[in-house]
Protein backbone atom coordinates (compact mmCIF):
# COMPACT_ATOMS: atom_id res chain seq x y z
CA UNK A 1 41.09 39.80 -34.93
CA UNK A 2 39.10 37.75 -37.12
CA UNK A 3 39.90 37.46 -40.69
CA UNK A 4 37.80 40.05 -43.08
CA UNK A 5 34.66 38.19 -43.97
CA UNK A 6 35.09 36.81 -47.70
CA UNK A 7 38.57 35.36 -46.51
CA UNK A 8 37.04 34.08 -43.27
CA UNK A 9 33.97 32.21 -45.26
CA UNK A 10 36.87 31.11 -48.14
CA UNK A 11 38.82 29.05 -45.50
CA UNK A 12 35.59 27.87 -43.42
CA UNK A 13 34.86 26.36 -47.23
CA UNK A 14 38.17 25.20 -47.41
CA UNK A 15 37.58 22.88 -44.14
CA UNK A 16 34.12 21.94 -44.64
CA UNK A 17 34.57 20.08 -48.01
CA UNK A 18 31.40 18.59 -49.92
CA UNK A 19 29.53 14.97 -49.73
CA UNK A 20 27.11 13.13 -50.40
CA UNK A 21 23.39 14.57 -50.74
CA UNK A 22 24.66 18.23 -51.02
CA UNK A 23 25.10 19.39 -54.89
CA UNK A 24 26.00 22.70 -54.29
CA UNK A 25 27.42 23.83 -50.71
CA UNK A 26 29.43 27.15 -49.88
CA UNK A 27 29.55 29.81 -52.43
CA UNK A 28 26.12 30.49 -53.58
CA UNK A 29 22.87 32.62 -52.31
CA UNK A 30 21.14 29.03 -50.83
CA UNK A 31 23.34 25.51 -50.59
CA UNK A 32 21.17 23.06 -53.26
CA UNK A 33 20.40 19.70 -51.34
CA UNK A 34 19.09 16.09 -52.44
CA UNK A 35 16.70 14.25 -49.82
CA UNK A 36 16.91 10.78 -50.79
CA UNK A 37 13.22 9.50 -52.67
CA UNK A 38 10.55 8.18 -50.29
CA UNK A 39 12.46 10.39 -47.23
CA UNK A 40 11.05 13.17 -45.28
CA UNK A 41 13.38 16.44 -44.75
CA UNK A 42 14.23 16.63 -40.75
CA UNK A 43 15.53 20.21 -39.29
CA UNK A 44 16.57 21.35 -36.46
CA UNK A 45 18.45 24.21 -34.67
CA UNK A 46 20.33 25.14 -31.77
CA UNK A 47 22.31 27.72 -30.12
CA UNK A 48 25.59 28.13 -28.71
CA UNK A 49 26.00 31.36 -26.52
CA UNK A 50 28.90 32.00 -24.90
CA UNK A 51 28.60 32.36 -20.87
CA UNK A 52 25.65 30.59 -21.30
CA UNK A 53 26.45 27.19 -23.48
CA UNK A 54 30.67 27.11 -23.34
CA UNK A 55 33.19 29.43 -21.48
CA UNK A 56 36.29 30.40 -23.27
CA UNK A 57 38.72 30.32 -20.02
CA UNK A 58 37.05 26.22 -20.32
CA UNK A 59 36.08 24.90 -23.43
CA UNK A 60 39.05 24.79 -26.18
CA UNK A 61 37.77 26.06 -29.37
CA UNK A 62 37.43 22.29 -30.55
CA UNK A 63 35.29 21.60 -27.74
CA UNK A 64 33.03 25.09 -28.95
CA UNK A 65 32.62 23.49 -32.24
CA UNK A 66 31.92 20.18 -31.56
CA UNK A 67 29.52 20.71 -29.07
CA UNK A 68 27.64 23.33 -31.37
CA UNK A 69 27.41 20.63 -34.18
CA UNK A 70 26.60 17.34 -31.68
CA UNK A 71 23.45 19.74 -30.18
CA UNK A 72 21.77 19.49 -33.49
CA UNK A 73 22.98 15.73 -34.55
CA UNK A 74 21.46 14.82 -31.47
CA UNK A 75 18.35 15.61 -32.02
CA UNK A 76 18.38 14.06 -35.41
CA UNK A 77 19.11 10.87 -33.73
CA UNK A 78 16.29 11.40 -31.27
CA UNK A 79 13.81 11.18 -34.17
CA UNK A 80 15.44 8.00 -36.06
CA UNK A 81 16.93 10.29 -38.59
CA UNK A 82 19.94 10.71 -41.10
CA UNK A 83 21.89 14.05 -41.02
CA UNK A 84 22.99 15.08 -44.41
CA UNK A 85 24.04 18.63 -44.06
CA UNK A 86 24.61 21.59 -41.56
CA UNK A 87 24.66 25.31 -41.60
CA UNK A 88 26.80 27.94 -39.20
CA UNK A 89 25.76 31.63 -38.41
CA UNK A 90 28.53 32.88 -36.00
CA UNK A 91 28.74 36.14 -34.77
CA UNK A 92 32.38 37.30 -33.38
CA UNK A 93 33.86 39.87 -31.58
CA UNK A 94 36.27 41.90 -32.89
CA UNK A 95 39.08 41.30 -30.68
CA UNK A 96 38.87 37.34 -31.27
CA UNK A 97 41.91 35.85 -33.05
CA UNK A 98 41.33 33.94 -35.89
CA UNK A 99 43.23 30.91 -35.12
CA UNK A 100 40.29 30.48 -32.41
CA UNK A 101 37.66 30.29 -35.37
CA UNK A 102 39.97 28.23 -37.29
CA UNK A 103 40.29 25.65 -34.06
CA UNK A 104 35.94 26.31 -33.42
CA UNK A 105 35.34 25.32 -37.64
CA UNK A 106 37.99 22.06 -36.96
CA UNK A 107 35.48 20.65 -34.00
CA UNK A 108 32.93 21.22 -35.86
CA UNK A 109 34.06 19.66 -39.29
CA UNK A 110 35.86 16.59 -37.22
CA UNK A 111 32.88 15.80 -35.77
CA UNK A 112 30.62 16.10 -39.14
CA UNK A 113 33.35 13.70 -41.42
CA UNK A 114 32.17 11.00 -38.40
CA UNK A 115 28.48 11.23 -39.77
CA UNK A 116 29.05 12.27 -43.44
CA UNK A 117 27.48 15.62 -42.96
CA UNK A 118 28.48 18.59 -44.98
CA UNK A 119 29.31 21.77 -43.75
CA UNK A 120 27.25 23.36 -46.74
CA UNK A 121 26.48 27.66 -45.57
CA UNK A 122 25.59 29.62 -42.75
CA UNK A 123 26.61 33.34 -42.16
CA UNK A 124 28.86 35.71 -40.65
CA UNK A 125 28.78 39.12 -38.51
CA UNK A 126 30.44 41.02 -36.07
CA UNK A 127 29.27 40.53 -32.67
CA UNK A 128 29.69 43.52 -29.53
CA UNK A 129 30.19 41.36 -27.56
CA UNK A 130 30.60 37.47 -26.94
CA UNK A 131 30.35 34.34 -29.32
CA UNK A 132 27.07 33.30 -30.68
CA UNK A 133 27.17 30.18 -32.82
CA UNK A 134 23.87 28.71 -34.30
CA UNK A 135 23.61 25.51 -36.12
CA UNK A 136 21.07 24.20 -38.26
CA UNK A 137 20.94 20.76 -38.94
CA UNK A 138 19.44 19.11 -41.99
CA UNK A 139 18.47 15.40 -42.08
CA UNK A 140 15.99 12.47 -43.82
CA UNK A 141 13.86 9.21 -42.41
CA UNK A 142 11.73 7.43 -44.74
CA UNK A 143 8.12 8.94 -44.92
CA UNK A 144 6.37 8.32 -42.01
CA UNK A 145 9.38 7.14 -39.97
CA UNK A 146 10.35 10.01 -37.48
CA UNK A 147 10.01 8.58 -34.20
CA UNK A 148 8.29 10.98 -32.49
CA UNK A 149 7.64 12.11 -28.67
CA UNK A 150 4.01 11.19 -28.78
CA UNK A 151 3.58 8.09 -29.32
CA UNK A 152 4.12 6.99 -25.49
CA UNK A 153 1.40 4.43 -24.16
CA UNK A 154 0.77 3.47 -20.45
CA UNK A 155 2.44 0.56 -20.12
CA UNK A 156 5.42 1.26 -22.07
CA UNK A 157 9.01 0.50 -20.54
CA UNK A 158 11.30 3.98 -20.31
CA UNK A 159 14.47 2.85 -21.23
CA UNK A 160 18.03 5.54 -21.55
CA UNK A 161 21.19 4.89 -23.14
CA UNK A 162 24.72 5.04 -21.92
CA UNK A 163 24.91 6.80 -18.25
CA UNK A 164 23.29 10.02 -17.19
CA UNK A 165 25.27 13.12 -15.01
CA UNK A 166 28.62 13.05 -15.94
CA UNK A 167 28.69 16.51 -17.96
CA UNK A 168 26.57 18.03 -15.16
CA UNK A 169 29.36 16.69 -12.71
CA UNK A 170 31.79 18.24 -14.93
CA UNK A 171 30.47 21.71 -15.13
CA UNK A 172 29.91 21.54 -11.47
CA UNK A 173 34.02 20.61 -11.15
CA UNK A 174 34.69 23.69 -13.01
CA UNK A 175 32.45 25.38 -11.66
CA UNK A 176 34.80 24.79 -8.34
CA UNK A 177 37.81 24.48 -9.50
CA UNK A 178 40.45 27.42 -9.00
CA UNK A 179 41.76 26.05 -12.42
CA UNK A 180 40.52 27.43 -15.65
CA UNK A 181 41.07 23.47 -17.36
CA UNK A 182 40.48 19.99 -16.04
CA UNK A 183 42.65 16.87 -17.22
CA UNK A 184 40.70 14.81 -19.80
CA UNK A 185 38.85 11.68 -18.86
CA UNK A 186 36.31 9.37 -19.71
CA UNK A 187 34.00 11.17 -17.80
CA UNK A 188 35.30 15.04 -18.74
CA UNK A 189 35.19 13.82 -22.41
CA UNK A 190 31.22 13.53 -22.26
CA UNK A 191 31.12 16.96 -21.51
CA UNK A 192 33.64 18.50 -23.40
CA UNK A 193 33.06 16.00 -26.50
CA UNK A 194 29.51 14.62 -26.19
CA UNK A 195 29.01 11.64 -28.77
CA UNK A 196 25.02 11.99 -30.70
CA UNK A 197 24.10 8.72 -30.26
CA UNK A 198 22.82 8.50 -34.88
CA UNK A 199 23.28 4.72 -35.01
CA UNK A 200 21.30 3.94 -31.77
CA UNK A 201 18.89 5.81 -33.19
CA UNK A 202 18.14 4.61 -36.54
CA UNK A 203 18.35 1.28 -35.70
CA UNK A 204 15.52 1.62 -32.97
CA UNK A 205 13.55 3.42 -35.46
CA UNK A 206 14.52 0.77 -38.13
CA UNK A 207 13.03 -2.13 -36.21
CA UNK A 208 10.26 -0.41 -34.55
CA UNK A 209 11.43 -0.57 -30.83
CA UNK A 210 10.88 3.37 -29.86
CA UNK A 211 7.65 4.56 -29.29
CA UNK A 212 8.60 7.60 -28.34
CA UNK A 213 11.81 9.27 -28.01
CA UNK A 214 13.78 12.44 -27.22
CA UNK A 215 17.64 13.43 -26.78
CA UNK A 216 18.75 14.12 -23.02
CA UNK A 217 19.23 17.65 -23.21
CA UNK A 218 17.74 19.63 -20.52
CA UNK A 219 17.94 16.59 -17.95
CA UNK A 220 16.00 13.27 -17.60
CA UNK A 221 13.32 14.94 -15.52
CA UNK A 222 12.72 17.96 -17.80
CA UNK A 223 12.76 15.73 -21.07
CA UNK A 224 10.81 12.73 -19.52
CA UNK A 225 8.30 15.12 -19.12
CA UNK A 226 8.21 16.42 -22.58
CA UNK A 227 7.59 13.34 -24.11
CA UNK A 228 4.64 13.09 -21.33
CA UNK A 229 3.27 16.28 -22.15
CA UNK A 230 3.32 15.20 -25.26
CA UNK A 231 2.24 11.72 -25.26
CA UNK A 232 -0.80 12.60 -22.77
CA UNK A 233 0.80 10.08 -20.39
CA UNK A 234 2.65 9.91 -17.03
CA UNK A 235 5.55 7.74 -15.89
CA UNK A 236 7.56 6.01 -13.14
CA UNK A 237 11.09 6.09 -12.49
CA UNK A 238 13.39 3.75 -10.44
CA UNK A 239 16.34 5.22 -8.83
CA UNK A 240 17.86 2.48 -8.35
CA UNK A 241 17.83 1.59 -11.98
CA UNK A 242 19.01 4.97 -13.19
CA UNK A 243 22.46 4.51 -14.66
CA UNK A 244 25.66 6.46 -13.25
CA UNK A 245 28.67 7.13 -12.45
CA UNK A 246 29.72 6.21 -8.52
CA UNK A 247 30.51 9.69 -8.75
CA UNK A 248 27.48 11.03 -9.96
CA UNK A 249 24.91 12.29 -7.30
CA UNK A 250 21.24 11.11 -8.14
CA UNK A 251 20.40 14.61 -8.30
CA UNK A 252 22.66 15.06 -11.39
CA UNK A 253 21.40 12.37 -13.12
CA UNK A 254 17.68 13.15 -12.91
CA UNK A 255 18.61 17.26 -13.51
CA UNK A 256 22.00 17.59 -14.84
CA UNK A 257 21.39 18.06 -18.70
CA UNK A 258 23.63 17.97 -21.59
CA UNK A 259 24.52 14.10 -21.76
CA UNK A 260 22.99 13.80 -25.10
CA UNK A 261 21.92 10.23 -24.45
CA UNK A 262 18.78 9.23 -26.09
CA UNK A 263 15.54 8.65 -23.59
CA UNK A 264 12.62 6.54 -25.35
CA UNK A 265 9.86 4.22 -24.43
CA UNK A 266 8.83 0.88 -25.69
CA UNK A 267 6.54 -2.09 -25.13
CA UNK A 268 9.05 -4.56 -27.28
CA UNK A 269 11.89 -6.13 -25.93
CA UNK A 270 15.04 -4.29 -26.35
CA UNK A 271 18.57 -5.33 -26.76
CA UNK A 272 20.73 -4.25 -23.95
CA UNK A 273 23.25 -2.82 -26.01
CA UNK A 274 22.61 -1.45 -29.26
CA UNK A 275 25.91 -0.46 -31.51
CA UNK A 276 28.12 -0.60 -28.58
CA UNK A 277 25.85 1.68 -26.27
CA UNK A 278 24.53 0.21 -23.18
CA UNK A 279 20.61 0.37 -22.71
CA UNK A 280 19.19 0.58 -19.64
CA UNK A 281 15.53 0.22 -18.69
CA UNK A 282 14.39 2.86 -15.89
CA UNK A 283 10.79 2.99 -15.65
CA UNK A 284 7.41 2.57 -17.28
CA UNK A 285 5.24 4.56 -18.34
CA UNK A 286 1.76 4.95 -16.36
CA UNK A 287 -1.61 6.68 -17.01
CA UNK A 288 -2.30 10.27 -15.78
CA UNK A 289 0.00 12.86 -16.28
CA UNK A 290 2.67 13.47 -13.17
CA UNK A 291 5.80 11.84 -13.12
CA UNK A 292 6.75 9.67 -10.09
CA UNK A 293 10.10 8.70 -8.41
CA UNK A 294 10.59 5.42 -6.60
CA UNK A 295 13.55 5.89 -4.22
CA UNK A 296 14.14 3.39 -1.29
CA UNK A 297 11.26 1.66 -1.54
CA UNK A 298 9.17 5.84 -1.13
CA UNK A 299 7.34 6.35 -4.21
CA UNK A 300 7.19 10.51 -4.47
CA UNK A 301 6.25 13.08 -7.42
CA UNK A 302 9.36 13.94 -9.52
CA UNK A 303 9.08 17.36 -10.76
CA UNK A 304 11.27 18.34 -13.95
CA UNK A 305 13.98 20.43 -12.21
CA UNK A 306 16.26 20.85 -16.08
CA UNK A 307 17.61 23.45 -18.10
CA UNK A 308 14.82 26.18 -18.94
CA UNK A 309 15.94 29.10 -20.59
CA UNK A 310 13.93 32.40 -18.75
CA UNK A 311 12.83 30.18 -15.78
CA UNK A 312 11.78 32.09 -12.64
């Protein structure tokens, strides 16, 4: 059973500490904040359900919590931005032991010393049934900055970071495995431990590369054509170009969701690796407003097959 609620928010307090840009964290009705001068405030949420997000019988409690905080650092770094601070709600069942939420608030502080993000509120309740975790995210870019998802042009290259799949081709491996855990690899430890790809980021919104950009999510299809809708633009994929794992179907890649990679478009030349992330151009971006895949030399629509909560 979970510790009683003012004991269980005194040791979450304990772990998350205080830096920079928070005055006044834990403790308090509202955490007090400082945005740095000439900065815009960036927020963001996300949730973590269990059975639908993580599985207790396959996620570690580490895994929970740094998943829950790397969904909402992600898409800080999707818009250029600086995370400063973060705040929990979690909901529990009764029957949970504590030394699971102590394990949950350690992934989730671990990851945030990485970035210099403070732990700094959030709430607690009982849940009747499973885990609910939701994060909010607080961050800054300079006035003006954020790099948004409309500002694709026809034209534009559609470049993605690091490789595309491999926590889809994870799930699916548990998904069929007889075990309830899988050894740790490279591979497993983008899914289990996805790294938000801040200093990729910032640095494309520092020199003005990104047009557009988004965090890979919901799957490269799905997202591509969010910053489409958004942008009033189509685009064109190459297969061929899409980076993966020999491993990886195609399939996964284009639909698979939750790599956290950043996706963004650009008419400047870009580096092909950008604070040790490779950077890999897969497409351009074209006028209408349907997205195309060229595969073996076929050119054929591609139509966003991602996550989407309440899809028929």
């Amino acid at each position: 059973m979970p510790l009683a609620e003012k004991s269980m928010i005194a040791r979450i307090r304990r772990q998350a500490g205080v830096g920079r840009g928070v005055i006044k964290s834990i403790g308090d009705d509202c955490a007090v904040l400082r945005v740095p001068p000439g900065h815009e405030a960036l927020v963001t949420t996300d949730f973590s359900l269990e059975g639908i997000h993580f599985r207790r019988e396959w996620h570690s409690p580490e895994s929970v919590g740094h998943r829950c905080l790397a969904r909402g650092l992600s898409d800080i770094a999707a818009v250029g931005g600086k995370p400063i601070a973060a705040f929990l709600s979690l909901a529990l069942p009764k029957a949970l032991p504590q030394t699971w939420v102590n394990r949950f608030v350690k992934g989730l502080t671990s990851l945030a010393s990485q970035f210099d993000v403070t732990l700094a509120g959030g709430d607690t309740a009982q849940s009747p049934d499973g885990i609910l975790a939701d994060i909010i995210v607080l961050g800054s870019v300079l006035r003006g900055k954020a790099v948004l998802r409309s500002g694709a042009r026809p034209g534009d290259k559609v470049y993605v970071t690091g490789s595309l799949g491999g926590a889809a081709s994870v799930l699916q491996d548990l998904i069929k495995s007889s075990r309830t855990r899988l050894g740790m690899t490279k591979e497993r430890g983008r899914h289990f431990f996805p790294q938000p790809r801040i200093e990729v980021g910032q640095f494309l919104r520092q020199k003005r590369l990104a047009a557009s950009m988004i965090d890979l999510s919901d799957g490269l299809s799905t997202d591509l054509g969010h910053i489409c809708q958004e942008s009033g633009v189509g685009a064109e994929l190459r297969a061929e170009f899409i980076p993966r794992n020999s491993r990886v179907s195609l399939t996964l890649a284009l639909h698979g969701g939750e790599d956290y990679e950043l996706l963004f478009t650009s008419a400047k030349a870009i580096p092909e690796q950008i604070a040790g992330v490779a950077i890999t151009e897969i497409g351009r971006v074209t006028q209408g407003k349907n997205l195309f895949l060229v595969n073996g030399g076929k050119r054929k629509r591609l139509r966003p097959q991602g996550w989407e909560h309440f899809k028929k």
